[in-house]
PDB file of N, CA and C in Angstrom:
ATOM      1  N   UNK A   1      69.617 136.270  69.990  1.00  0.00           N
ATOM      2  CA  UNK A   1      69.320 135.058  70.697  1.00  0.00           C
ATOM      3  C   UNK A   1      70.114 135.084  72.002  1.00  0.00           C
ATOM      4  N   UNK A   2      69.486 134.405  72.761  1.00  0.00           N
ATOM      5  CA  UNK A   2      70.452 134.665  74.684  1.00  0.00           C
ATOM      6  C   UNK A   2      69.773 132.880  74.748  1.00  0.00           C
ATOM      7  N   UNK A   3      71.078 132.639  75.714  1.00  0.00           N
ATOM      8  CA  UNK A   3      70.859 131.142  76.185  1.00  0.00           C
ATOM      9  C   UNK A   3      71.578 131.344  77.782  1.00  0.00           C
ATOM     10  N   UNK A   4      70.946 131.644  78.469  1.00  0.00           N
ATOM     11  CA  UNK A   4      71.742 131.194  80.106  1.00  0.00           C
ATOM     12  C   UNK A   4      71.686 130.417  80.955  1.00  0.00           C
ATOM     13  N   UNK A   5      72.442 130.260  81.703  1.00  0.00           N
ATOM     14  CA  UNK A   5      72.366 128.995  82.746  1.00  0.00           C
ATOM     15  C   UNK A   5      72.856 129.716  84.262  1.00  0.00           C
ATOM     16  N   UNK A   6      72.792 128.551  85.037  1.00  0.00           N
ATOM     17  CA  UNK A   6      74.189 128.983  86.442  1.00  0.00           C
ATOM     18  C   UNK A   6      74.835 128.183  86.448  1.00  0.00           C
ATOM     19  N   UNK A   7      76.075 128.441  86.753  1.00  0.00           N
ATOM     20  CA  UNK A   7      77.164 127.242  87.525  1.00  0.00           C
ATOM     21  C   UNK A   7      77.152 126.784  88.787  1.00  0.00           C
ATOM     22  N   UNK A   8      78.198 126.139  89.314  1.00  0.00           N
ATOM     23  CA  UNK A   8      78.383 126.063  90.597  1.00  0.00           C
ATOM     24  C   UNK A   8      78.511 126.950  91.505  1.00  0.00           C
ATOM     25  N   UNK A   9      77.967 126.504  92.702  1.00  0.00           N
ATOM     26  CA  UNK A   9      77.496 127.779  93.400  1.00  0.00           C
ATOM     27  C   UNK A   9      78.926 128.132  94.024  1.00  0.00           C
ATOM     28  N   UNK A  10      79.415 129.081  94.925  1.00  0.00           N
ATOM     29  CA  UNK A  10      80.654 128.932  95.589  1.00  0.00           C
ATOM     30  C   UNK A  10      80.223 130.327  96.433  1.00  0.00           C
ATOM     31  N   UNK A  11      81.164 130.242  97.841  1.00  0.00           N
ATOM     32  CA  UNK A  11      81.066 131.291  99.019  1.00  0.00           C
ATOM     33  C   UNK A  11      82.473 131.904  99.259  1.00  0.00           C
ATOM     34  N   UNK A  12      83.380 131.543  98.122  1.00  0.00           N
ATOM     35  CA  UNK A  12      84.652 132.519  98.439  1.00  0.00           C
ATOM     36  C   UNK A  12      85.103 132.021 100.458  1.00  0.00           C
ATOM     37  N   UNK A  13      85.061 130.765 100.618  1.00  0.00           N
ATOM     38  CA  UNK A  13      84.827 130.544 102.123  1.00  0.00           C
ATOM     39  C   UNK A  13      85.941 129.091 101.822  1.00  0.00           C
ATOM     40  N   UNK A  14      86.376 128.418 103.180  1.00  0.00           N
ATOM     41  CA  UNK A  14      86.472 127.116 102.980  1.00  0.00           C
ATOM     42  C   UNK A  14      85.533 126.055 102.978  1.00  0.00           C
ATOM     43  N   UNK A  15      84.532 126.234 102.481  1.00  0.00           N
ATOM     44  CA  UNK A  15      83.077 125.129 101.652  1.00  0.00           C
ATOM     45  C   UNK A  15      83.471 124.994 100.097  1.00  0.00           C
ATOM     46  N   UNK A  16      84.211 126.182  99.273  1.00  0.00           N
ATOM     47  CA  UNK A  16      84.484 126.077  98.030  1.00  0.00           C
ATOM     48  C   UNK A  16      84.938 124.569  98.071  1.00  0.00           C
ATOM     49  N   UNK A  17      85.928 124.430  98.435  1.00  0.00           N
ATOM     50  CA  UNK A  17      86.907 122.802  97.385  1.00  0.00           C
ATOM     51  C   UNK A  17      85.703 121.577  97.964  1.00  0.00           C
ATOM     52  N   UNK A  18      85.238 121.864  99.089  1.00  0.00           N
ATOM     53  CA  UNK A  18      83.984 120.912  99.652  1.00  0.00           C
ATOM     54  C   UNK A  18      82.762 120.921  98.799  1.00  0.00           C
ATOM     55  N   UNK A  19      82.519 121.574  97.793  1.00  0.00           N
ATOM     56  CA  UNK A  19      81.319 121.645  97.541  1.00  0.00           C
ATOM     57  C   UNK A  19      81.846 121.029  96.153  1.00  0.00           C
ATOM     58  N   UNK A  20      82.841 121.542  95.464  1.00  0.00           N
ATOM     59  CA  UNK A  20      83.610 121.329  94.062  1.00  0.00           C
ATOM     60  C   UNK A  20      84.134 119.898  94.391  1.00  0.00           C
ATOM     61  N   UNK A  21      84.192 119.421  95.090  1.00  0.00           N
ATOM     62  CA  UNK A  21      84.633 117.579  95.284  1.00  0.00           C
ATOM     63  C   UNK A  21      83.418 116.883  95.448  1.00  0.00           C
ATOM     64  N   UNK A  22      82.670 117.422  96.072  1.00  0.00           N
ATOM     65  CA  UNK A  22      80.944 116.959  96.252  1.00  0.00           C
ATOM     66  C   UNK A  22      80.370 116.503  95.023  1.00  0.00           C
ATOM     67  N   UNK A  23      80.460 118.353  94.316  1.00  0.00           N
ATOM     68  CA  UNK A  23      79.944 117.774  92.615  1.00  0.00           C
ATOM     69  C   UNK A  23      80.290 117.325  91.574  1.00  0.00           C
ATOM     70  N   UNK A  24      81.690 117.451  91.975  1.00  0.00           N
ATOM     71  CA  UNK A  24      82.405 116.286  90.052  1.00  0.00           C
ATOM     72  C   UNK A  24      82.796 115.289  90.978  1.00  0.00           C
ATOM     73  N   UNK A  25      83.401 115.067  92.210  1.00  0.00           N
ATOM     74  CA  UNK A  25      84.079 113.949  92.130  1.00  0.00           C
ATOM     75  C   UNK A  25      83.040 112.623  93.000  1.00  0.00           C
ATOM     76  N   UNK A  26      82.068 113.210  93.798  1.00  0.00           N
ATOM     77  CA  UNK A  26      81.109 112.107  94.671  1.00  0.00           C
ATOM     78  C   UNK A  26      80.038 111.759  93.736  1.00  0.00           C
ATOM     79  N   UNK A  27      79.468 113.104  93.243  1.00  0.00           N
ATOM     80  CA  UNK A  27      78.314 112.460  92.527  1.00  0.00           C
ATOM     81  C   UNK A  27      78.800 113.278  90.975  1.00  0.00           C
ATOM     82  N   UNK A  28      79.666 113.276  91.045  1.00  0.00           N
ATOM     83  CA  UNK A  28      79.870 113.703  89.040  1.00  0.00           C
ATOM     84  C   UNK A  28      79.540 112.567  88.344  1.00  0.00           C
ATOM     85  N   UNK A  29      79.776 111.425  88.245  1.00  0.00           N
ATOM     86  CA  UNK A  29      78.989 110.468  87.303  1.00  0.00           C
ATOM     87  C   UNK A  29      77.649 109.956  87.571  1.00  0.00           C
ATOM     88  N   UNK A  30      76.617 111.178  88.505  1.00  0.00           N
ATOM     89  CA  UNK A  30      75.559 110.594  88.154  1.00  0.00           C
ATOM     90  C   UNK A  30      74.894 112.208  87.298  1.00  0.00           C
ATOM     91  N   UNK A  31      75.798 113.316  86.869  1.00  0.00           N
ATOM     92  CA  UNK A  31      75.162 114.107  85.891  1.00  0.00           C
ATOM     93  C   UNK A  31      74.669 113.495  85.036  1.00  0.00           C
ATOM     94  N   UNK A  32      73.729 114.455  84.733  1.00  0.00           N
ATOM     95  CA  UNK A  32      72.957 113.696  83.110  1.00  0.00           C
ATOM     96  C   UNK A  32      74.129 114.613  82.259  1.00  0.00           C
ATOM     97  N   UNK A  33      74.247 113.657  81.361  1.00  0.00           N
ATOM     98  CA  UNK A  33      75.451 114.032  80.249  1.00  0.00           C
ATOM     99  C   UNK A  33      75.231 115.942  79.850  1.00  0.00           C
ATOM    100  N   UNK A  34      74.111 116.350  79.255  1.00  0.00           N
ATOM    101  CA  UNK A  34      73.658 117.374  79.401  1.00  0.00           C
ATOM    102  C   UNK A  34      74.727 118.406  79.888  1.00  0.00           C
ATOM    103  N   UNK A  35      74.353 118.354  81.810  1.00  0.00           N
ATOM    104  CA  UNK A  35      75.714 119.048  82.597  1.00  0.00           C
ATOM    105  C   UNK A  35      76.132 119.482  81.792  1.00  0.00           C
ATOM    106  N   UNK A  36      77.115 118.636  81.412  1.00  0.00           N
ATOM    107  CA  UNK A  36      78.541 119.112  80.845  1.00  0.00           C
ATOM    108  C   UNK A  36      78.496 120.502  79.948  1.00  0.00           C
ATOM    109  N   UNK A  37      77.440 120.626  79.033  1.00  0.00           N
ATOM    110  CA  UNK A  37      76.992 121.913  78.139  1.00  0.00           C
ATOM    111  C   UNK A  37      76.745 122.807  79.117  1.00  0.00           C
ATOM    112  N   UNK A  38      76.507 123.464  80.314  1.00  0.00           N
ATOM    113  CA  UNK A  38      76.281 124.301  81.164  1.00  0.00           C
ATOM    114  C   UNK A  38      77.995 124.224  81.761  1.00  0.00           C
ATOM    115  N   UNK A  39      78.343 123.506  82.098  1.00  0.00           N
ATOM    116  CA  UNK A  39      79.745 123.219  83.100  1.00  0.00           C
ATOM    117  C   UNK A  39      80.996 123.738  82.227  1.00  0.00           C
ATOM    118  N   UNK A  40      80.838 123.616  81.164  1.00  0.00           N
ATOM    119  CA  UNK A  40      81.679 124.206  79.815  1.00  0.00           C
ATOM    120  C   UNK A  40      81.191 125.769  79.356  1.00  0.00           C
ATOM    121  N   UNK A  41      80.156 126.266  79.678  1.00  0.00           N
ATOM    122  CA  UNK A  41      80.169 127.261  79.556  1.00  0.00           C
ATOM    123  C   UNK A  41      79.615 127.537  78.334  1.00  0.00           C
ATOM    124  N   UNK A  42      78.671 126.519  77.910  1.00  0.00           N
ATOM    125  CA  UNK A  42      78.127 126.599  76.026  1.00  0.00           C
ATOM    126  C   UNK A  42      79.031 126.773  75.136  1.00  0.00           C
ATOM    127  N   UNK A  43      80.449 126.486  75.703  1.00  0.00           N
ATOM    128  CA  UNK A  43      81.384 126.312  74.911  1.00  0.00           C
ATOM    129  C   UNK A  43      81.194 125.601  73.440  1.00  0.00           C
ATOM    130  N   UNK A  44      81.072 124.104  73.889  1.00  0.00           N
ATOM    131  CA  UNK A  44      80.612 123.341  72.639  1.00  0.00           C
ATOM    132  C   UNK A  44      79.495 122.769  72.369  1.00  0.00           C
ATOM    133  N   UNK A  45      78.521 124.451  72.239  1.00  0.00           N
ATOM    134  CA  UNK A  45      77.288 124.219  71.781  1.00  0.00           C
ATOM    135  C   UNK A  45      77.729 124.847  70.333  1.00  0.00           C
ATOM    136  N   UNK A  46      77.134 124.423  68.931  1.00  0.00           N
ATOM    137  CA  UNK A  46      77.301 125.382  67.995  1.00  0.00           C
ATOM    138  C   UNK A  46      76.067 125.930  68.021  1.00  0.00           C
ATOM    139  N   UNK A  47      76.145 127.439  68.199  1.00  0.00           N
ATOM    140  CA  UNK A  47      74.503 128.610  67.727  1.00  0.00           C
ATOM    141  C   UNK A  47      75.335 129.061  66.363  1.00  0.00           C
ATOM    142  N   UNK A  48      73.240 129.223  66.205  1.00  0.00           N
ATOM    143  CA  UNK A  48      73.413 130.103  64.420  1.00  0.00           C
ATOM    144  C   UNK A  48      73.809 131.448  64.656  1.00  0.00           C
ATOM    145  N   UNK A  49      74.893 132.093  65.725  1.00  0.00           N
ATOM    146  CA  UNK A  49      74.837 133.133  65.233  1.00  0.00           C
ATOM    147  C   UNK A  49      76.175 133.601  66.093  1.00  0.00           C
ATOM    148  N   UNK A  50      77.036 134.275  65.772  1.00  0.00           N
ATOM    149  CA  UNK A  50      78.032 134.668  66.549  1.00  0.00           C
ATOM    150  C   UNK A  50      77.841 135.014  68.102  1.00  0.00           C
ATOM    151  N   UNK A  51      78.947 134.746  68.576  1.00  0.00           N
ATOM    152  CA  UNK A  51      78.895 135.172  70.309  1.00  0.00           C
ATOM    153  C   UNK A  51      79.385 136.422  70.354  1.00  0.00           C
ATOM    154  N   UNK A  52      78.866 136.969  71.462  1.00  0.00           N
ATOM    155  CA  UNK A  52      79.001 138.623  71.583  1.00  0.00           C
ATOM    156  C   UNK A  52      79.585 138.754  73.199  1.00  0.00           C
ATOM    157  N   UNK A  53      80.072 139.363  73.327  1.00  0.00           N
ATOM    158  CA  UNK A  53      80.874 139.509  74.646  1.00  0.00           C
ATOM    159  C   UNK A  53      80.135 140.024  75.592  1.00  0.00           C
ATOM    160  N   UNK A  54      80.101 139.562  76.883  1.00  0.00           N
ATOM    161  CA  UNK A  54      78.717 140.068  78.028  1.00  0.00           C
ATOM    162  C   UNK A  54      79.619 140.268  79.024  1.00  0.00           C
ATOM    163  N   UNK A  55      79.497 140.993  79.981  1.00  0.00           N
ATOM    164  CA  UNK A  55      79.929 141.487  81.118  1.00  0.00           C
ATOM    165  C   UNK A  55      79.827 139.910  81.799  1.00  0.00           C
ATOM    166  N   UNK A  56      80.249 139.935  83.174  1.00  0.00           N
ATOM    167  CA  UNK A  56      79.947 138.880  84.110  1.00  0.00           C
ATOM    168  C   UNK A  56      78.550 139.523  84.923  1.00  0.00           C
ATOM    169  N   UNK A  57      78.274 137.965  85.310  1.00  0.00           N
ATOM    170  CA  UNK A  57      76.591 138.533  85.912  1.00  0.00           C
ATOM    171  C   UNK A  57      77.083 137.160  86.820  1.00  0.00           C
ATOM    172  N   UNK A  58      76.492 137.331  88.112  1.00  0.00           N
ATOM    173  CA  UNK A  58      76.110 136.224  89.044  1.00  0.00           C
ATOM    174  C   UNK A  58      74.824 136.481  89.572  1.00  0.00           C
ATOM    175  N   UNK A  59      74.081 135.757  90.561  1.00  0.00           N
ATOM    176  CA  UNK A  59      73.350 135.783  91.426  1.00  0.00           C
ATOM    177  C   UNK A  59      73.524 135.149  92.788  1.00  0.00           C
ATOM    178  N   UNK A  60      72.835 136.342  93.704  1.00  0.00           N
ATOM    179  CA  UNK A  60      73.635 136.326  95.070  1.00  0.00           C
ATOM    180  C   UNK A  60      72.634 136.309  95.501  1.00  0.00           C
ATOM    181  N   UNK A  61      72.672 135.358  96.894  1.00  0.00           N
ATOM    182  CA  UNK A  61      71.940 135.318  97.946  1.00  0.00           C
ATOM    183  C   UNK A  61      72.386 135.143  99.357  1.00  0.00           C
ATOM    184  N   UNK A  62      71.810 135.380 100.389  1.00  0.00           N
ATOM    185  CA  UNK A  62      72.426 134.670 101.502  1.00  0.00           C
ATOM    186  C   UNK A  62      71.776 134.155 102.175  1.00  0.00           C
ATOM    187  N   UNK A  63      72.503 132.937 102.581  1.00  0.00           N
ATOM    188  CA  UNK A  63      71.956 131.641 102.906  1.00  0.00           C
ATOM    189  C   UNK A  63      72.333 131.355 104.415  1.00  0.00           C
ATOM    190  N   UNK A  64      71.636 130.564 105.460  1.00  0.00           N
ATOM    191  CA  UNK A  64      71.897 129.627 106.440  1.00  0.00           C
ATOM    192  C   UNK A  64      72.153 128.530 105.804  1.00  0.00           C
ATOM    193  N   UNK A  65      72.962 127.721 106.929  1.00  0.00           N
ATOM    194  CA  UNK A  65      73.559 126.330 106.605  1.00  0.00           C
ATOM    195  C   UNK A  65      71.915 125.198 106.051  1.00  0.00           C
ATOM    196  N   UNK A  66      71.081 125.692 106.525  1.00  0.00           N
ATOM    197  CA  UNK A  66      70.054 124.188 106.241  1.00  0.00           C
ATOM    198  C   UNK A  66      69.352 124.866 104.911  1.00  0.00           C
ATOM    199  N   UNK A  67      69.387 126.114 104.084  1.00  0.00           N
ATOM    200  CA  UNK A  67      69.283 126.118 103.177  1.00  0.00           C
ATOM    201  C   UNK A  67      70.278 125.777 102.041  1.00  0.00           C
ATOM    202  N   UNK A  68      71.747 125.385 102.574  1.00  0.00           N
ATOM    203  CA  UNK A  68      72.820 125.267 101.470  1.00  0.00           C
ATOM    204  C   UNK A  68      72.187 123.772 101.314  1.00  0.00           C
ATOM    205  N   UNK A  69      71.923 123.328 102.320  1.00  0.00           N
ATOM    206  CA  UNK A  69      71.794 121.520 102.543  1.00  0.00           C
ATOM    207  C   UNK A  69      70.344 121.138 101.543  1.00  0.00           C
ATOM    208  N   UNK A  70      69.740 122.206 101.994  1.00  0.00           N
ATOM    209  CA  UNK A  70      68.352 121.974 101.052  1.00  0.00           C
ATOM    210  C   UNK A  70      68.347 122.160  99.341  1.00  0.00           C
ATOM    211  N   UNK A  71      69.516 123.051  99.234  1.00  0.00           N
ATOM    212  CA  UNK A  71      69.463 123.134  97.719  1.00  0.00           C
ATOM    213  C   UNK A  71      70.605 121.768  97.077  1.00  0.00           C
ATOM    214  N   UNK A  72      71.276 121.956  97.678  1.00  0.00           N
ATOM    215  CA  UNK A  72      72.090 120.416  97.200  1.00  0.00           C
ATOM    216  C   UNK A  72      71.190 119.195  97.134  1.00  0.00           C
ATOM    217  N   UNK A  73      70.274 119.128  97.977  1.00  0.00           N
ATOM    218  CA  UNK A  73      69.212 118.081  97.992  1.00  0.00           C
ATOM    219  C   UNK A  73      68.404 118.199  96.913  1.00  0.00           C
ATOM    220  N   UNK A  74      68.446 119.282  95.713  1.00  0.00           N
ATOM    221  CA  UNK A  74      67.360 119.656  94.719  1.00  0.00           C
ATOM    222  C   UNK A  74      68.438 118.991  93.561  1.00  0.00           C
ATOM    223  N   UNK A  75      69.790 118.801  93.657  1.00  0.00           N
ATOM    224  CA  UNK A  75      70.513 118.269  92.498  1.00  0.00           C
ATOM    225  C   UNK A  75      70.363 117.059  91.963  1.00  0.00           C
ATOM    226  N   UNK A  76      70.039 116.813  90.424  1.00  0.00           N
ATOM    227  CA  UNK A  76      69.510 115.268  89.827  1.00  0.00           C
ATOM    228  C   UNK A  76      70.454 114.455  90.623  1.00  0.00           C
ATOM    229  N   UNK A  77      71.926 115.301  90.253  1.00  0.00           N
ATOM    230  CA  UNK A  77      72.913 113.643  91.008  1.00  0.00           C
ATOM    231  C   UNK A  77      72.662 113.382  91.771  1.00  0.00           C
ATOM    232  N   UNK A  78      72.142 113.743  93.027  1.00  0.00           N
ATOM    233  CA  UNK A  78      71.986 113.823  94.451  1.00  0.00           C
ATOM    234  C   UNK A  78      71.025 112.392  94.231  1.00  0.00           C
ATOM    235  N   UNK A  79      69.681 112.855  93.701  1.00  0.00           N
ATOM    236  CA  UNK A  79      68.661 111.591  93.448  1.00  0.00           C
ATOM    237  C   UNK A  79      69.506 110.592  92.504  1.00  0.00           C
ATOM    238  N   UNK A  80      70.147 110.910  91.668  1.00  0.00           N
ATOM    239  CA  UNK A  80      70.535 109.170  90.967  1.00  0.00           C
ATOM    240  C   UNK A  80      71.520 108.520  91.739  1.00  0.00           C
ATOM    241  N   UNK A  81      72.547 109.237  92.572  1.00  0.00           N
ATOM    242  CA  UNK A  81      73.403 108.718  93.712  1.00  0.00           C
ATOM    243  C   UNK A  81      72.599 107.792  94.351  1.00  0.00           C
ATOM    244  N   UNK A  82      71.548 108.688  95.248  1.00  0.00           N
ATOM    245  CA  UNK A  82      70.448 108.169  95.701  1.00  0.00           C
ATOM    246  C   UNK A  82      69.853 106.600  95.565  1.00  0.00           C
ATOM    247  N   UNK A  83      69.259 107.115  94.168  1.00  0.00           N
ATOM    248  CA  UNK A  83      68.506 106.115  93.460  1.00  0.00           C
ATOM    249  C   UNK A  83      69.594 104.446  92.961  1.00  0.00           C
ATOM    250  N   UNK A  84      70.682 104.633  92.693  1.00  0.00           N
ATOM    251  CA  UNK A  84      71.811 103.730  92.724  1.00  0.00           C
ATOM    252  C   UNK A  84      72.061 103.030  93.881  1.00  0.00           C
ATOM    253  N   UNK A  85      72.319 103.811  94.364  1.00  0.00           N
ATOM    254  CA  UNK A  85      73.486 103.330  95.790  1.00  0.00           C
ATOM    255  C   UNK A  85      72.553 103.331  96.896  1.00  0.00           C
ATOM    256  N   UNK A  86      71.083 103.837  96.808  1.00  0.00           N
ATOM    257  CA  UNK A  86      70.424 103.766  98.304  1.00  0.00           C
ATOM    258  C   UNK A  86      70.897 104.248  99.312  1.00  0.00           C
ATOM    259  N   UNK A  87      71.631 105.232  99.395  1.00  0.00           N
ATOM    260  CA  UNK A  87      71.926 106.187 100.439  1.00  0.00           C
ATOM    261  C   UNK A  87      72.297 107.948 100.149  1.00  0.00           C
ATOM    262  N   UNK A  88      71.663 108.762 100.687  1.00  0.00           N
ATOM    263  CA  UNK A  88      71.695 109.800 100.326  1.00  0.00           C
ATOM    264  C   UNK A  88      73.071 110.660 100.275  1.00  0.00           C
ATOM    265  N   UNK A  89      73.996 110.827  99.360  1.00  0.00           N
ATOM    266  CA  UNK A  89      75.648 111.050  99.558  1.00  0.00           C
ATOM    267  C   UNK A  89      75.106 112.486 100.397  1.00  0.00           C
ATOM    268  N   UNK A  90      74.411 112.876 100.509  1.00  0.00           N
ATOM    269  CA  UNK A  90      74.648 114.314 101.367  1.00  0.00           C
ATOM    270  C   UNK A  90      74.714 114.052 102.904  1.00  0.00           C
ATOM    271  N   UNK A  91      74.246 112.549 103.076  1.00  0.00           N
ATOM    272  CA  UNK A  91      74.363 112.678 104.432  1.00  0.00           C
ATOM    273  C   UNK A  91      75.815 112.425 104.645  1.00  0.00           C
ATOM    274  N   UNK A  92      76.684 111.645 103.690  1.00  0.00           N
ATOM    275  CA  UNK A  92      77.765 111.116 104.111  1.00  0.00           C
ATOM    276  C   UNK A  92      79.175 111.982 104.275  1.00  0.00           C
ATOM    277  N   UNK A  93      78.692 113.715 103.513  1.00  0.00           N
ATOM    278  CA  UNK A  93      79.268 114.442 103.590  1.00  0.00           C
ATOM    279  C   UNK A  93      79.025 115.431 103.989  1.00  0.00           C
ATOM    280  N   UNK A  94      77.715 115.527 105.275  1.00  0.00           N
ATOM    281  CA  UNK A  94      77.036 116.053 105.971  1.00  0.00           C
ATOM    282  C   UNK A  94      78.206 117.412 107.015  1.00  0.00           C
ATOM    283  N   UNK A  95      78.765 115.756 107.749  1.00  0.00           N
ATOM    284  CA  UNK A  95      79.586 116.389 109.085  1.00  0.00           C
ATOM    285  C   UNK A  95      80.637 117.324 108.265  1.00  0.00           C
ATOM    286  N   UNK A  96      81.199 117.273 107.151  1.00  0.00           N
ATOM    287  CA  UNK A  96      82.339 117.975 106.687  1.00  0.00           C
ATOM    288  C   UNK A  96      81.848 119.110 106.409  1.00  0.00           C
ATOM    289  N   UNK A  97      80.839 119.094 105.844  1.00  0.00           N
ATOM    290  CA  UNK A  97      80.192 120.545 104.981  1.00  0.00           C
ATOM    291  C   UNK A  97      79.664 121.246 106.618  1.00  0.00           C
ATOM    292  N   UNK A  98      79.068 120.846 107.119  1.00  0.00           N
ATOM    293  CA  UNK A  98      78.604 121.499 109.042  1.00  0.00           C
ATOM    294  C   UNK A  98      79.886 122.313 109.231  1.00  0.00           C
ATOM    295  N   UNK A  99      80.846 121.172 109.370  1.00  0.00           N
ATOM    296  CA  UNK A  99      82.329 122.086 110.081  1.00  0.00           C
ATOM    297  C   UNK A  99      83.036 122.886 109.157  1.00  0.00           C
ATOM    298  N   UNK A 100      82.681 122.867 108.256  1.00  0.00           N
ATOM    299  CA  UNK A 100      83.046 124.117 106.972  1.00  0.00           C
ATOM    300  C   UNK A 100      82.383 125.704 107.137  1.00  0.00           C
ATOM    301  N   UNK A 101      80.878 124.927 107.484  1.00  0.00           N
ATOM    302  CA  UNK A 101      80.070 126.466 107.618  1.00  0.00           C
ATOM    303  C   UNK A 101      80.213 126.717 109.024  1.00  0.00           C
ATOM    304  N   UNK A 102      80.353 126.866 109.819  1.00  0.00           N
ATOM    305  CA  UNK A 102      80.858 127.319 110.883  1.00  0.00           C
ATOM    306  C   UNK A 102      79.575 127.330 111.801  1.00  0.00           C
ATOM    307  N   UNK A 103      79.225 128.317 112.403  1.00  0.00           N
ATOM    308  CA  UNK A 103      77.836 128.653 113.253  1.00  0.00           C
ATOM    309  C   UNK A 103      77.199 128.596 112.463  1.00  0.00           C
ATOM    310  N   UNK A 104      76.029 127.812 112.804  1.00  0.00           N
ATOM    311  CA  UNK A 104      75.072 127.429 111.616  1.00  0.00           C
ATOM    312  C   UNK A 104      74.043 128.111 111.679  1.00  0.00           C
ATOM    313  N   UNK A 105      74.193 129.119 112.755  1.00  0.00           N
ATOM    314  CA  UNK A 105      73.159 130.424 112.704  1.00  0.00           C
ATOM    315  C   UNK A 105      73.711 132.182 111.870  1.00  0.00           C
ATOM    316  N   UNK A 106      74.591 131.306 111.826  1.00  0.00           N
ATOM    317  CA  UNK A 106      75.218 132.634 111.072  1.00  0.00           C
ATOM    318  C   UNK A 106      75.058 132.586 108.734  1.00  0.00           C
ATOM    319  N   UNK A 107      74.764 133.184 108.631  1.00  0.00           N
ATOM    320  CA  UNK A 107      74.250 133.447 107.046  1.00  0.00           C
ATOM    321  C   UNK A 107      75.726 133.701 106.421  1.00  0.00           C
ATOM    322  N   UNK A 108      75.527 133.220 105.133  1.00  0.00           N
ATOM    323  CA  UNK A 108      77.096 132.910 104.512  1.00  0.00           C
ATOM    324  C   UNK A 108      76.314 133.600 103.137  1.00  0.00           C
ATOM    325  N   UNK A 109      77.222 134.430 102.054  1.00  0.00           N
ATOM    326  CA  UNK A 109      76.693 134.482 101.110  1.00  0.00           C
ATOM    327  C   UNK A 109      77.128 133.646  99.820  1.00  0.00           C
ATOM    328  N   UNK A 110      76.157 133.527  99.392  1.00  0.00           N
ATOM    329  CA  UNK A 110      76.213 132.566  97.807  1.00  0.00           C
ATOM    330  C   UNK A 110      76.370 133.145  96.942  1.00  0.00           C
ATOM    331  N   UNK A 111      76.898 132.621  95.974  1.00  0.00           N
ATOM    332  CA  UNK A 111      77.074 133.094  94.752  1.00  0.00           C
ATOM    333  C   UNK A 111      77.379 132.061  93.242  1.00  0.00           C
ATOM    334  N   UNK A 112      76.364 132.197  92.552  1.00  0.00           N
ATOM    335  CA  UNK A 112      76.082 131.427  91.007  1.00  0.00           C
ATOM    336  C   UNK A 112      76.750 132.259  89.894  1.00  0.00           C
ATOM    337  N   UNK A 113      77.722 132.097  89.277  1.00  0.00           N
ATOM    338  CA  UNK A 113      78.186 132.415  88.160  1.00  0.00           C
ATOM    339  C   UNK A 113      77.187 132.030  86.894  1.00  0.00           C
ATOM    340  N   UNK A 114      76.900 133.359  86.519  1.00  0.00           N
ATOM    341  CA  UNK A 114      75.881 132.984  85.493  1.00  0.00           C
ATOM    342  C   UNK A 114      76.206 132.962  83.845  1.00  0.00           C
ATOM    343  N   UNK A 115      76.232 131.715  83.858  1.00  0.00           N
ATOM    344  CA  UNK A 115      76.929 131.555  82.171  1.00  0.00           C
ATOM    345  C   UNK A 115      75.805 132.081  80.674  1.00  0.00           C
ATOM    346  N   UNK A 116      76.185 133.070  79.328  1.00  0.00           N
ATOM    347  CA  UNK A 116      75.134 133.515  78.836  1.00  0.00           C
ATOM    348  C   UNK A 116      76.187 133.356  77.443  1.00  0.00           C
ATOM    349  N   UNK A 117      75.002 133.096  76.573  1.00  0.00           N
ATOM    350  CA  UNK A 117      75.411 132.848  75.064  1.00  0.00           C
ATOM    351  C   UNK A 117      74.375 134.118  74.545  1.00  0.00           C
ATOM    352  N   UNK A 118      74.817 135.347  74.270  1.00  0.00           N
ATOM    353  CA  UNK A 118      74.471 136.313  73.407  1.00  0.00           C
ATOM    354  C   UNK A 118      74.488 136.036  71.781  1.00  0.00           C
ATOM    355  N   UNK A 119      73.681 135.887  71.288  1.00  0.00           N
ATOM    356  CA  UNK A 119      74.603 136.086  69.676  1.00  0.00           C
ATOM    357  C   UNK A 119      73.214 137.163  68.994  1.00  0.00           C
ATOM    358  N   UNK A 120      74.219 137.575  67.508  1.00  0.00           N
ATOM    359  CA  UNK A 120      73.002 138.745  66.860  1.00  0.00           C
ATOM    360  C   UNK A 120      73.290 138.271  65.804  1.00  0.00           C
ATOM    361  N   UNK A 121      72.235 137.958  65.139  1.00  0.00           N
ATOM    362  CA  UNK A 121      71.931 137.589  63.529  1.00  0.00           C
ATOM    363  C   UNK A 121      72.457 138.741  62.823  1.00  0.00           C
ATOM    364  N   UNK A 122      72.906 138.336  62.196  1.00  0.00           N
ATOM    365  CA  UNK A 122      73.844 139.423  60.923  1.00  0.00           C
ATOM    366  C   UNK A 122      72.946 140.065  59.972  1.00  0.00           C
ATOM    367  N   UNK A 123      72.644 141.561  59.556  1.00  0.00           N
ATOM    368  CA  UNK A 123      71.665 141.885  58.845  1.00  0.00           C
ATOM    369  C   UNK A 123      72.329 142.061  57.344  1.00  0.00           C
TER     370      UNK A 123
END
């Protein structure tokens, strides 16, 4: 059985602690409870079957600044922030995240830590 997810994205850049305050601390209480089982790492999921040890895996891309902006705009919290408060928190942390990425013609690379629950049924 395999169960995977991604985590938070991060650029090894100064956007990291900007992006990690963005998502637990601006809009962390509008995760759907859920989150938390991906954010933990399927830690405290119980599977029927032992965990097996996996290498690390991410997925990498590289991005311009109005695609980092566009995928943050795809996050539920983003819409229940949204949907609550009537104002979009990405704009309000717009100018910080701009002066983080620097030339906004210049491509930054991404990177998703990809979390995986291996297990093998016992014969």
């Amino acid at each position: 059985m395999a169960a995977w997810g991604y985590q938070l994205l991060y650029t090894d850049t100064e956007l990291d602690p900007l992006i990690e305050h963005f998502h637990s601390d601006v809009i962390g209480p509008y995760w759907p409870p859920e989150r938390a089982l991906l954010d933990n790492g399927y830690t405290r999921i119980r599977f029927p079957y032992p965990r097996l040890e996996t290498p690390p895996f991410f997925m990498e891309e590289q991005w311009q600044f109005s695609h980092l902006i566009g995928y943050l705009n795809t996050w539920s919290a983003v819409k229940q922030y949204e949907k609550a408060l009537g104002q979009n928190p990405i704009e309000l942390h717009f100018h910080q995240l701009e002066s983080a990425w620097g030339n906004l013609e210049r491509e930054k690379k991404i990177y998703w830590p990809l979390i995986l629950y291996v297990g093998k049924k016992s014969i």
